[in-house]
Protein backbone atom coordinates (compact mmCIF):
# COMPACT_ATOMS: atom_id res chain seq x y z
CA UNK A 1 -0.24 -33.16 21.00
CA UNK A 2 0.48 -31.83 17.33
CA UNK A 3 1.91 -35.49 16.75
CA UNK A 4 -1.45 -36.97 17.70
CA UNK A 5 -2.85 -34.89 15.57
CA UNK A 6 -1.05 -36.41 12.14
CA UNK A 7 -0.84 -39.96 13.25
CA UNK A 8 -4.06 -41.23 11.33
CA UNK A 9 -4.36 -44.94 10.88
CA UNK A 10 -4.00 -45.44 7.32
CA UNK A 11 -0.52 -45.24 5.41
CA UNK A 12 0.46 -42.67 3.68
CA UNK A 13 -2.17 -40.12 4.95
CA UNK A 14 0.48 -38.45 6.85
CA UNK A 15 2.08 -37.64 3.16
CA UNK A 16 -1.18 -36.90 1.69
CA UNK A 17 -1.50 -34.51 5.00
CA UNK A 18 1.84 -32.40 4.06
CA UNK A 19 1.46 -32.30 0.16
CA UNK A 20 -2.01 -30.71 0.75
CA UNK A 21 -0.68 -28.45 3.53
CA UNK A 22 2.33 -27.39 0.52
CA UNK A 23 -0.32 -26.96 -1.85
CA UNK A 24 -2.28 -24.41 0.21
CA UNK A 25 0.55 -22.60 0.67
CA UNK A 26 1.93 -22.36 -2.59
CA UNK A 27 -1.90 -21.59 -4.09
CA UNK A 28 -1.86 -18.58 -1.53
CA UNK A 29 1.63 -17.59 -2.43
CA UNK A 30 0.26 -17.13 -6.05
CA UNK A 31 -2.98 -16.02 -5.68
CA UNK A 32 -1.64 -13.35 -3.30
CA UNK A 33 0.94 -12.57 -6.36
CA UNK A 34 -1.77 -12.06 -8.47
CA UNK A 35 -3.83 -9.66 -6.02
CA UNK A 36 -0.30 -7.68 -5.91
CA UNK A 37 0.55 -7.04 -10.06
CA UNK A 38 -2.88 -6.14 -10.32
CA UNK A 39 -3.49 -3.90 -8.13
CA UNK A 40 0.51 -2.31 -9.41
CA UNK A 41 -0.76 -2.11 -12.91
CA UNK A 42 -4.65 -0.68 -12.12
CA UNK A 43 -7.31 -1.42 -13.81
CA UNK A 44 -7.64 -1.32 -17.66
CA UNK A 45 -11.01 -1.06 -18.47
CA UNK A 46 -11.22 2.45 -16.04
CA UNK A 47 -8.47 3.54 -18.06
CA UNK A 48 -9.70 2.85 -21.22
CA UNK A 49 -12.96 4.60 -20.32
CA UNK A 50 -11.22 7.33 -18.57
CA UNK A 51 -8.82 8.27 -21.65
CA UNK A 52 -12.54 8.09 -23.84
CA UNK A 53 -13.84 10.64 -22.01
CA UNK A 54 -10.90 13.22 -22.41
CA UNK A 55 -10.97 12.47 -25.87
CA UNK A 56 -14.65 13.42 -26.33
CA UNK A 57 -13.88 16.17 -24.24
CA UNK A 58 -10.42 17.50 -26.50
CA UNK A 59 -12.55 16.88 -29.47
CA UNK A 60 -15.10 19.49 -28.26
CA UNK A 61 -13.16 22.08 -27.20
CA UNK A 62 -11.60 21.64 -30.71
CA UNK A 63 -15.11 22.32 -32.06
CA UNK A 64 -15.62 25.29 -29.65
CA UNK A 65 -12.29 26.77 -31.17
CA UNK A 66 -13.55 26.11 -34.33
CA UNK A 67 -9.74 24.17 -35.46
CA UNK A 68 -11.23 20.55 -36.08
CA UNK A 69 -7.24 19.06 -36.69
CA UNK A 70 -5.58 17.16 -35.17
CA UNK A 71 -2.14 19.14 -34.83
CA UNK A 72 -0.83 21.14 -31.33
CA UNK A 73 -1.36 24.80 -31.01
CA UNK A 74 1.56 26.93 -31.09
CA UNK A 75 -0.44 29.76 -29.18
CA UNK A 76 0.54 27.82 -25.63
CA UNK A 77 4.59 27.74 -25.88
């Protein structure tokens, strides 16, 4: 049955058939490689906007404190 399938009247359509089949694999094999490393490495842009926010948030506790510099505090060790 599967051989009736492929045996199409024109030459070299059987070819044509098997490099198309290779490339679909090989385009999922990558594109599922891609899905993979991103998801490992996250997301940059939450990141980014994440570590923004507990900057603006260290900066006004700093305020609050009334020390506006940039050094550590030796009153936690």
């Amino acid at each position: 049955m599967v051989s009736v399938v492929f045996q199409v009247g024109l030459p070299g359509v059987q070819e044509l058939i098997i490099i198309l089949l290779n490339f679909i694999i090989l385009a999922g094999l990558v594109g599922g490689l891609i899905v993979v490393v991103k998801r490992l490495t996250g997301n940059d842009s939450k990141s980014d906007e994440r570590i923004a926010e507990l900057e603006r948030e260290v900066e006004e506790l700093r305020e609050e404190r009334g020390t506006g510099t940039d050094e550590p505090d030796d009153e936690l060790e």
